[in-house]
C-alpha atoms as a PDB file:
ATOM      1  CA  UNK A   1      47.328 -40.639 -64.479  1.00  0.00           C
ATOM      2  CA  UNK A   2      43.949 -42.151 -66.190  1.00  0.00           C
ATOM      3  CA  UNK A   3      42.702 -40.990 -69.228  1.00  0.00           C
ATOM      4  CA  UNK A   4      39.935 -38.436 -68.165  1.00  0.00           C
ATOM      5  CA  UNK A   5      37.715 -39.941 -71.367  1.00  0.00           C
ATOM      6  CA  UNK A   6      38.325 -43.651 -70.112  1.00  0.00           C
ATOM      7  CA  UNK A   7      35.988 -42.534 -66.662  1.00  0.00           C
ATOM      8  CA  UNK A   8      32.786 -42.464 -67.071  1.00  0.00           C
ATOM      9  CA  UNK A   9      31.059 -38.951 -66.619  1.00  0.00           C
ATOM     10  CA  UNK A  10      27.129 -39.228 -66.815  1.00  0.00           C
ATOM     11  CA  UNK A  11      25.033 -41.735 -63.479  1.00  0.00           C
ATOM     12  CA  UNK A  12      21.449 -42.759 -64.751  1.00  0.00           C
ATOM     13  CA  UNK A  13      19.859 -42.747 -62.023  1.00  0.00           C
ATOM     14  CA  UNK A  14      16.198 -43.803 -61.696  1.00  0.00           C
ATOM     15  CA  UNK A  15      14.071 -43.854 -58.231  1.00  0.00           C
ATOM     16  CA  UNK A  16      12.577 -41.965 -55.814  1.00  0.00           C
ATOM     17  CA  UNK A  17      12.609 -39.155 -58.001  1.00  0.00           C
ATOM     18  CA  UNK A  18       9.612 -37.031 -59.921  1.00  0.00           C
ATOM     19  CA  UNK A  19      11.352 -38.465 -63.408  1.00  0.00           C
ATOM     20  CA  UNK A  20      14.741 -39.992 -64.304  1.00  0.00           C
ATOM     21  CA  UNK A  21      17.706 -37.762 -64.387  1.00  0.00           C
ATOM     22  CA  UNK A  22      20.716 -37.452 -65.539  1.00  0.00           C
ATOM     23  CA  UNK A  23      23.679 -36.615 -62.870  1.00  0.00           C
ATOM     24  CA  UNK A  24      27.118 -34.911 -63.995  1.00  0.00           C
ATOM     25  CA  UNK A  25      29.802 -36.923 -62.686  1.00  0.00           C
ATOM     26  CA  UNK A  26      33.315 -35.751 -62.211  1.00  0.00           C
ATOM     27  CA  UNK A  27      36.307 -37.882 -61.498  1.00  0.00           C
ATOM     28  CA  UNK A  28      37.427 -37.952 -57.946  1.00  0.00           C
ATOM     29  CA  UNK A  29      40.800 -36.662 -59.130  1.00  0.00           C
ATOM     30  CA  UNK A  30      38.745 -33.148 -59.973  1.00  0.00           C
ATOM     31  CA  UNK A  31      36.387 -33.113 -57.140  1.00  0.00           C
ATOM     32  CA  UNK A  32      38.525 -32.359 -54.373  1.00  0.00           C
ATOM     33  CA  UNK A  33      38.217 -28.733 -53.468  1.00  0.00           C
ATOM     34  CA  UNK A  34      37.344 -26.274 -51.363  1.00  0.00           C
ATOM     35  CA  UNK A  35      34.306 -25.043 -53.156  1.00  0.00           C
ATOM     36  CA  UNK A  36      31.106 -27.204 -53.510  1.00  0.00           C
ATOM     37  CA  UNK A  37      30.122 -28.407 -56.737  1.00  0.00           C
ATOM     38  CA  UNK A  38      26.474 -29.025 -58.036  1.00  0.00           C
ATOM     39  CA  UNK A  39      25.737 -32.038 -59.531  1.00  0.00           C
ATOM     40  CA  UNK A  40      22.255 -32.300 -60.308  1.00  0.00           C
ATOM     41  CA  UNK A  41      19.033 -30.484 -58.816  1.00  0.00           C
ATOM     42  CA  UNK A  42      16.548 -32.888 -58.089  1.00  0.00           C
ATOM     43  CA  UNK A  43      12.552 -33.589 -56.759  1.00  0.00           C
ATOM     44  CA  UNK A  44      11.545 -36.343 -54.596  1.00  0.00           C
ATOM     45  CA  UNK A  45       8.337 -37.355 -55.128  1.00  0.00           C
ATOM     46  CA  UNK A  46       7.290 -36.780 -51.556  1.00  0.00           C
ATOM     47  CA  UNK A  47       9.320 -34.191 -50.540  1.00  0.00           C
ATOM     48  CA  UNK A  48      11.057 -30.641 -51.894  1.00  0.00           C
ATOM     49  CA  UNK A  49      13.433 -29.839 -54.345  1.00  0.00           C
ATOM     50  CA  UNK A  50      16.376 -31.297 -53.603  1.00  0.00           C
ATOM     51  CA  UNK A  51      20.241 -30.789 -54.863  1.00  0.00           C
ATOM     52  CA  UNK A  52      23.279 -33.865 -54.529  1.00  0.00           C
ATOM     53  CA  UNK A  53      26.765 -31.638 -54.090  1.00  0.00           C
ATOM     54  CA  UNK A  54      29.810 -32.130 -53.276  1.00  0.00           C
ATOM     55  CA  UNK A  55      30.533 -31.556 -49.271  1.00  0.00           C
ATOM     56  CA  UNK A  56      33.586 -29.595 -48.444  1.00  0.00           C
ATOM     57  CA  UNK A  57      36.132 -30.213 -46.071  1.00  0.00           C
ATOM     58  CA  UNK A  58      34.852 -27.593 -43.308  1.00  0.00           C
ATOM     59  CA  UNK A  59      31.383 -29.228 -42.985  1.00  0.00           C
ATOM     60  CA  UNK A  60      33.153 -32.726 -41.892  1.00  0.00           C
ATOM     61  CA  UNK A  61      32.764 -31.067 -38.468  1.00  0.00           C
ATOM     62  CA  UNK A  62      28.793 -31.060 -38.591  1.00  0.00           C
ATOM     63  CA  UNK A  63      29.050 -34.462 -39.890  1.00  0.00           C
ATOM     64  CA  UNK A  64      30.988 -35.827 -37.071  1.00  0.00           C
ATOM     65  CA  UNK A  65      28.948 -34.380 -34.527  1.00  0.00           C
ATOM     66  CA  UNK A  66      25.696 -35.751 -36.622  1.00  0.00           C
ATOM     67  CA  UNK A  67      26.678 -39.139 -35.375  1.00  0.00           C
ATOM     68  CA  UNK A  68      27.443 -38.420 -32.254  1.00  0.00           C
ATOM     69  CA  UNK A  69      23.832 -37.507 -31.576  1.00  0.00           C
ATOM     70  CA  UNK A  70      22.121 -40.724 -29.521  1.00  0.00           C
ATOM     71  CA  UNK A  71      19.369 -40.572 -31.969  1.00  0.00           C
ATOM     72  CA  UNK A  72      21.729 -41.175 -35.099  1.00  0.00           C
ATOM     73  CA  UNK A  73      24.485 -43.240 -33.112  1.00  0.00           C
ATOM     74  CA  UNK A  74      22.870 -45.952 -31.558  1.00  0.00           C
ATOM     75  CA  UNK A  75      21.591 -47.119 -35.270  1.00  0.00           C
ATOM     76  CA  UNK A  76      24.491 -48.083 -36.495  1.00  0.00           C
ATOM     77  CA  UNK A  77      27.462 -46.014 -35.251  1.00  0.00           C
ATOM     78  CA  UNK A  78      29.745 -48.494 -33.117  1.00  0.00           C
ATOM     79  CA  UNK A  79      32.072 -46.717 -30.091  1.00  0.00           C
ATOM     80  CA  UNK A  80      34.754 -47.779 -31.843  1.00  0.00           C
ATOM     81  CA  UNK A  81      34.061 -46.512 -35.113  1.00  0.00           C
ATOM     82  CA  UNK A  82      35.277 -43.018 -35.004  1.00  0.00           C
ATOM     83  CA  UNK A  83      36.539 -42.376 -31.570  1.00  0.00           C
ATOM     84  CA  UNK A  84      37.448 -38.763 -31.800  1.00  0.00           C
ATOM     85  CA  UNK A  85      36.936 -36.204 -34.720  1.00  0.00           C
ATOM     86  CA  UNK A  86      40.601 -35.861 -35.707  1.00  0.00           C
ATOM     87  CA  UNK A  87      40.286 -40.007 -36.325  1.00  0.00           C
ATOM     88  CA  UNK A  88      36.923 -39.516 -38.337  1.00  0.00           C
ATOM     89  CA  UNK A  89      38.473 -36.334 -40.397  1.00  0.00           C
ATOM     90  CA  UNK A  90      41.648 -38.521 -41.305  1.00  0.00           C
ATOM     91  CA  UNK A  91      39.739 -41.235 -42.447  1.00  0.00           C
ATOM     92  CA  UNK A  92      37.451 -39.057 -44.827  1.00  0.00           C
ATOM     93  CA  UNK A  93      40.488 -37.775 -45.939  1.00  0.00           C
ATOM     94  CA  UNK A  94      40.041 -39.800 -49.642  1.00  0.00           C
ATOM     95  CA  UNK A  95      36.903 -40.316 -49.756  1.00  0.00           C
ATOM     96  CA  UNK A  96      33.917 -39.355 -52.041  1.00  0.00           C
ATOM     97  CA  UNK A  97      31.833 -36.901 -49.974  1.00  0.00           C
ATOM     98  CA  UNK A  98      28.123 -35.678 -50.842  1.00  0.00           C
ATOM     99  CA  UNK A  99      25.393 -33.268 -49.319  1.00  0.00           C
ATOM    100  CA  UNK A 100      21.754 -34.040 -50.406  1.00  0.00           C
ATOM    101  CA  UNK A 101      20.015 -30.779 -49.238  1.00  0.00           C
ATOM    102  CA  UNK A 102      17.130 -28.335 -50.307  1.00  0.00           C
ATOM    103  CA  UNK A 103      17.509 -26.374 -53.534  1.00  0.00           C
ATOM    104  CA  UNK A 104      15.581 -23.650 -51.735  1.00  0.00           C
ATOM    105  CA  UNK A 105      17.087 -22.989 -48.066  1.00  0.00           C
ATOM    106  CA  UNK A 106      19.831 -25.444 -48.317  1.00  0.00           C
ATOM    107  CA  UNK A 107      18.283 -27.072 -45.465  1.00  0.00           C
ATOM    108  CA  UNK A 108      21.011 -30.465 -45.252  1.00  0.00           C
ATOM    109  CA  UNK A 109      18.955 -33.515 -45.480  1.00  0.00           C
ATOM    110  CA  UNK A 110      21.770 -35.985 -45.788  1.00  0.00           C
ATOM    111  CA  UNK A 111      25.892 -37.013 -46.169  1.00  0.00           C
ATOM    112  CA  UNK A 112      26.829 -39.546 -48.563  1.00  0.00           C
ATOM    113  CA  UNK A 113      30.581 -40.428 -48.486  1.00  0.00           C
ATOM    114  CA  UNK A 114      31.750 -43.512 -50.301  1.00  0.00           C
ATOM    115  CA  UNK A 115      35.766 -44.894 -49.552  1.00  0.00           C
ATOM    116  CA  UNK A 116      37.536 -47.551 -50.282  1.00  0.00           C
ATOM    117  CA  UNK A 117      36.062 -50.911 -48.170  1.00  0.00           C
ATOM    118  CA  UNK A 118      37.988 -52.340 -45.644  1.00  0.00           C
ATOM    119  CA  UNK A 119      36.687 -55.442 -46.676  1.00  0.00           C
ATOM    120  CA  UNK A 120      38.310 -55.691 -50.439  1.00  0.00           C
ATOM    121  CA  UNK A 121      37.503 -59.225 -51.403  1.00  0.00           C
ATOM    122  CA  UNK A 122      40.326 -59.227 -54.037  1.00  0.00           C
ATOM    123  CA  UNK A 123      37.985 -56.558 -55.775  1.00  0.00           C
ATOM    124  CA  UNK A 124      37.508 -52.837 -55.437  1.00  0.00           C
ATOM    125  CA  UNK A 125      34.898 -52.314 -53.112  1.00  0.00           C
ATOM    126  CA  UNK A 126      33.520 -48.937 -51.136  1.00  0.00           C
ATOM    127  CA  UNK A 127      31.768 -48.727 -47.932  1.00  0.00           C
ATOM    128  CA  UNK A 128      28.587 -46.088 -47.717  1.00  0.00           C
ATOM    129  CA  UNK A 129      28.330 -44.180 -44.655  1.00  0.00           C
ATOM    130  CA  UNK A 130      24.687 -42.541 -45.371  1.00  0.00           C
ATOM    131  CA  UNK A 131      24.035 -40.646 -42.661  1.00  0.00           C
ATOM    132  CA  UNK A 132      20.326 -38.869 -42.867  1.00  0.00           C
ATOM    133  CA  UNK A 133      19.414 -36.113 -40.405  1.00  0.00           C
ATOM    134  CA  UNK A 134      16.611 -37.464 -37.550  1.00  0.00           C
ATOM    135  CA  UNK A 135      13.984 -34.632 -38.893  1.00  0.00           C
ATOM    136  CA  UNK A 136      14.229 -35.620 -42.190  1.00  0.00           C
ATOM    137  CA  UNK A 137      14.380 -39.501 -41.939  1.00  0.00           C
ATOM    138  CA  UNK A 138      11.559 -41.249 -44.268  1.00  0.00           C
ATOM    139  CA  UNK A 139      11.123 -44.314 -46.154  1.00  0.00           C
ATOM    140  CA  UNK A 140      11.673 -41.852 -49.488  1.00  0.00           C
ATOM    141  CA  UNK A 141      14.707 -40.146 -48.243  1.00  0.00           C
ATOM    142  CA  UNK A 142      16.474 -43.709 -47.591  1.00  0.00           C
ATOM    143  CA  UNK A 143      15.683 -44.768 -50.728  1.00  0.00           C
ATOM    144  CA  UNK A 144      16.692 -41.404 -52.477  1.00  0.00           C
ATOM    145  CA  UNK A 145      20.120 -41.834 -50.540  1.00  0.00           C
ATOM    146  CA  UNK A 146      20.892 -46.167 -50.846  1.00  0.00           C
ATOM    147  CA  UNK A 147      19.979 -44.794 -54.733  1.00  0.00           C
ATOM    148  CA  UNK A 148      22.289 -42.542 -54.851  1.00  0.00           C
ATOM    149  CA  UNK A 149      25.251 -44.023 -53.269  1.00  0.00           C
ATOM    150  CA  UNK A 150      24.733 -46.995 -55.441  1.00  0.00           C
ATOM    151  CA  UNK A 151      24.847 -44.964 -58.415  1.00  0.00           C
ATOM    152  CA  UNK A 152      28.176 -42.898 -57.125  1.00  0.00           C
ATOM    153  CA  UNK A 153      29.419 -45.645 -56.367  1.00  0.00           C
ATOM    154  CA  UNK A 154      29.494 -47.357 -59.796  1.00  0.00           C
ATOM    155  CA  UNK A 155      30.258 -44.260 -61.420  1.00  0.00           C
ATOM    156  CA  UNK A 156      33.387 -44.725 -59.528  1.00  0.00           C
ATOM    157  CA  UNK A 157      34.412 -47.618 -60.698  1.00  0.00           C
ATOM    158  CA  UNK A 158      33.626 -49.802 -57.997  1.00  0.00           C
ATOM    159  CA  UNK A 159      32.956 -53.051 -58.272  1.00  0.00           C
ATOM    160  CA  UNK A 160      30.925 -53.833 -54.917  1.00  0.00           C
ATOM    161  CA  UNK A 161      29.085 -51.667 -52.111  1.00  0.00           C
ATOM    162  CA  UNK A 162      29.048 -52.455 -48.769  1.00  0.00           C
ATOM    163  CA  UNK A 163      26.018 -50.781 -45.935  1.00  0.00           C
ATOM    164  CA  UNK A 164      26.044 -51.881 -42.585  1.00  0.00           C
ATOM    165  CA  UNK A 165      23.771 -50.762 -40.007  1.00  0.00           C
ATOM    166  CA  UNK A 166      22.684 -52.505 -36.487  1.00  0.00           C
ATOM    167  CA  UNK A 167      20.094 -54.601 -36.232  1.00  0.00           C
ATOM    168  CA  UNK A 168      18.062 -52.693 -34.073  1.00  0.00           C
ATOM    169  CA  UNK A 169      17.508 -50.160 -36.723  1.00  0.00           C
ATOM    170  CA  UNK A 170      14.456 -51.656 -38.132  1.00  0.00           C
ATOM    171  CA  UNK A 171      13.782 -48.585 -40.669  1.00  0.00           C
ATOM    172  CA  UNK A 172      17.408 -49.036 -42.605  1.00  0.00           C
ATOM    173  CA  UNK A 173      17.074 -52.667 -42.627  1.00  0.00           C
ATOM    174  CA  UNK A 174      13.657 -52.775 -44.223  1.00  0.00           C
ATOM    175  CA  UNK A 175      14.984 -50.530 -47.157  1.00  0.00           C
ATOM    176  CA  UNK A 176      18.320 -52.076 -47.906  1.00  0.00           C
ATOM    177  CA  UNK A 177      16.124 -55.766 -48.043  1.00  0.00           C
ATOM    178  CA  UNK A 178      13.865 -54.238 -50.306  1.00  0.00           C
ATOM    179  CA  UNK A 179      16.140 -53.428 -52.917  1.00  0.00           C
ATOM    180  CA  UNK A 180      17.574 -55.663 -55.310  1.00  0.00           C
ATOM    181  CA  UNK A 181      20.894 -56.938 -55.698  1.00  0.00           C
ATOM    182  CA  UNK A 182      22.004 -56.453 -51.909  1.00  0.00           C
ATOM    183  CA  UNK A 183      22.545 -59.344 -50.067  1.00  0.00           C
ATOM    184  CA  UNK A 184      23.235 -60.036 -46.174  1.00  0.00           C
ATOM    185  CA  UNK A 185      26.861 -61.069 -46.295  1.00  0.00           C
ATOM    186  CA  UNK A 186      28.000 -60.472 -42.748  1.00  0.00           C
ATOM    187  CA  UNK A 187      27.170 -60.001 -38.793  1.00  0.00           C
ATOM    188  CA  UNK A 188      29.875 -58.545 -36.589  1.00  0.00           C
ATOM    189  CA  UNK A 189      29.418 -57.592 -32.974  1.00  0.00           C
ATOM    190  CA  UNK A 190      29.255 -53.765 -31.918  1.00  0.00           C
ATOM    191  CA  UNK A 191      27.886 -51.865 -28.639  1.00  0.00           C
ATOM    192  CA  UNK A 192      25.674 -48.576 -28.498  1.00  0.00           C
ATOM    193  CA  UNK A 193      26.250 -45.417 -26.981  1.00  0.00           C
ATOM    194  CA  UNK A 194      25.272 -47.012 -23.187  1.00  0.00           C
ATOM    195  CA  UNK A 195      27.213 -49.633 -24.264  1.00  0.00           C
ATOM    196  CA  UNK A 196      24.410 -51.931 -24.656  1.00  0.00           C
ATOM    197  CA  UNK A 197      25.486 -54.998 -27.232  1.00  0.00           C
ATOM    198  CA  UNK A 198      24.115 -55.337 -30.163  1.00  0.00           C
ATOM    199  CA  UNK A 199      24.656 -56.550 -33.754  1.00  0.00           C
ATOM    200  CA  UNK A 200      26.024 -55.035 -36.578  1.00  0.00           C
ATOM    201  CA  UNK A 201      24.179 -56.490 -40.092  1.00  0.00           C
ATOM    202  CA  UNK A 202      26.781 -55.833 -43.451  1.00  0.00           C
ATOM    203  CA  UNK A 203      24.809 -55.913 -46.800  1.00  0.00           C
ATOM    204  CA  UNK A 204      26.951 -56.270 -50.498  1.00  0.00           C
ATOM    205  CA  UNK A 205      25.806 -55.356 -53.361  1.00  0.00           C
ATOM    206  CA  UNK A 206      27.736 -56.275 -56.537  1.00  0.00           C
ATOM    207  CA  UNK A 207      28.073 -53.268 -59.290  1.00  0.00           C
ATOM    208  CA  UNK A 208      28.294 -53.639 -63.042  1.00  0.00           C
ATOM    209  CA  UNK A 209      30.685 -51.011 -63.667  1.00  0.00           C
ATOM    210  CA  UNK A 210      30.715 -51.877 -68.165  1.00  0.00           C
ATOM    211  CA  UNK A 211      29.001 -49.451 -69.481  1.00  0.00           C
ATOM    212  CA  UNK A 212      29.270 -45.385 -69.228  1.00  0.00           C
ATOM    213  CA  UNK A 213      26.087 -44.712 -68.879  1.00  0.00           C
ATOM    214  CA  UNK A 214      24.686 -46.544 -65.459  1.00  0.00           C
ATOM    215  CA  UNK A 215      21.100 -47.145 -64.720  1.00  0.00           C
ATOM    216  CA  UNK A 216      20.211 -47.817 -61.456  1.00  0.00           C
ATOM    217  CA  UNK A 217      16.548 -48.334 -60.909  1.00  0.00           C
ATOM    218  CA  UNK A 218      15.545 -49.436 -56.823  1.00  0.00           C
END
């Protein structure tokens, strides 16, 4: 097992936020439970007070049928992605798994989960699966979320971050171009809900994972 004081523990992250903050980060090892734990309470410039936690197992059921909904599917959910729940669960199995929701009402506003890419090139890569509720989608939220999965993500020790989303979903794509450091590596073939074809657009962005405390300012 890794030396807990090799990890790091603190993100920097700077963004769509009021001010920068600091988020508490505990290794993955420790964050596996069945209670959720509260990272950092946070407020968007545009929008409430918001909190990043840790999602627990039980709500991978809301999650999965989040992206079933039409709305949320056809921008960037392929039919053979995650053909049945049991599938989806298995695959989240160990991954990193976030709720951004309201301090107040704990109103969800988003998952974050980060896992290991599929698409390693010989480094140690994770793929983001952001997925933002349709009521609460906004050009701040996005950026609040691609923030904060960039800033997981190197907190991990990852070296790389891969988003994908189809090209049809004009609203991701703007954000992820605007946003230094990600690049359009990749364009793979998918089909929509009604089975329509369309294309699947894979951005990388490469993290420096050196030092322990990690800016990230987008």
């Amino acid at each position: 097992m890794k030396s807990l004081r090799r990890l790091p523990r603190l993100v920097f992250v700077c963004g769509n936020f009021d001010s920068p903050i600091y988020i508490r980060f505990l290794p993955a090892m420790l964050r596996h439970s069945t209670s959720a734990q509260t990272h950092k309470k946070l407020k968007l410039k545009n929008g409430p007070k918001v909190i990043i936690r840790d999602l627990v197992d039980s709500e991978l059921t809301d999650v999965y049928s989040l992206i079933q909904l039409p709305e949320v599917f056809d921008k960037g959910f392929g039919l053979e992605t995650y053909p049945d729940e049991a599938n989806f669960k298995k695959k989240m199995t160990l991954a990193d798994k976030y709720v951004l929701e309201e301090d107040v009402n704990q109103n969800i506003i988003a998952y974050i989960i980060l896992h290991k890419s599929r698409f390693n090139r010989g480094v140690r890569n994770a793929d983001a699966l952001i997925i933002v509720r349709p009521e609460c989608m906004s050009p701040d939220v996005l950026e609040t979320c691609l923030s904060l999965a960039t800033s997981l993500a190197r907190a991990a020790r990852f070296r790389g971050l891969y988003v994908d989303t189809f090209a049809s979903n004009t609203e991701v794509m703007k954000a992820v171009r605007g946003i230094p450091g990600f690049s359009e590596v990749a364009q793979l073939p998918s089909w929509t809900l009604d089975h329509s074809d369309v294309t699947s657009i894979i951005f990388y962005k490469e993290l420096d994972i050196r030092t322990q405390c990690f800016q990230c300012c987008i």
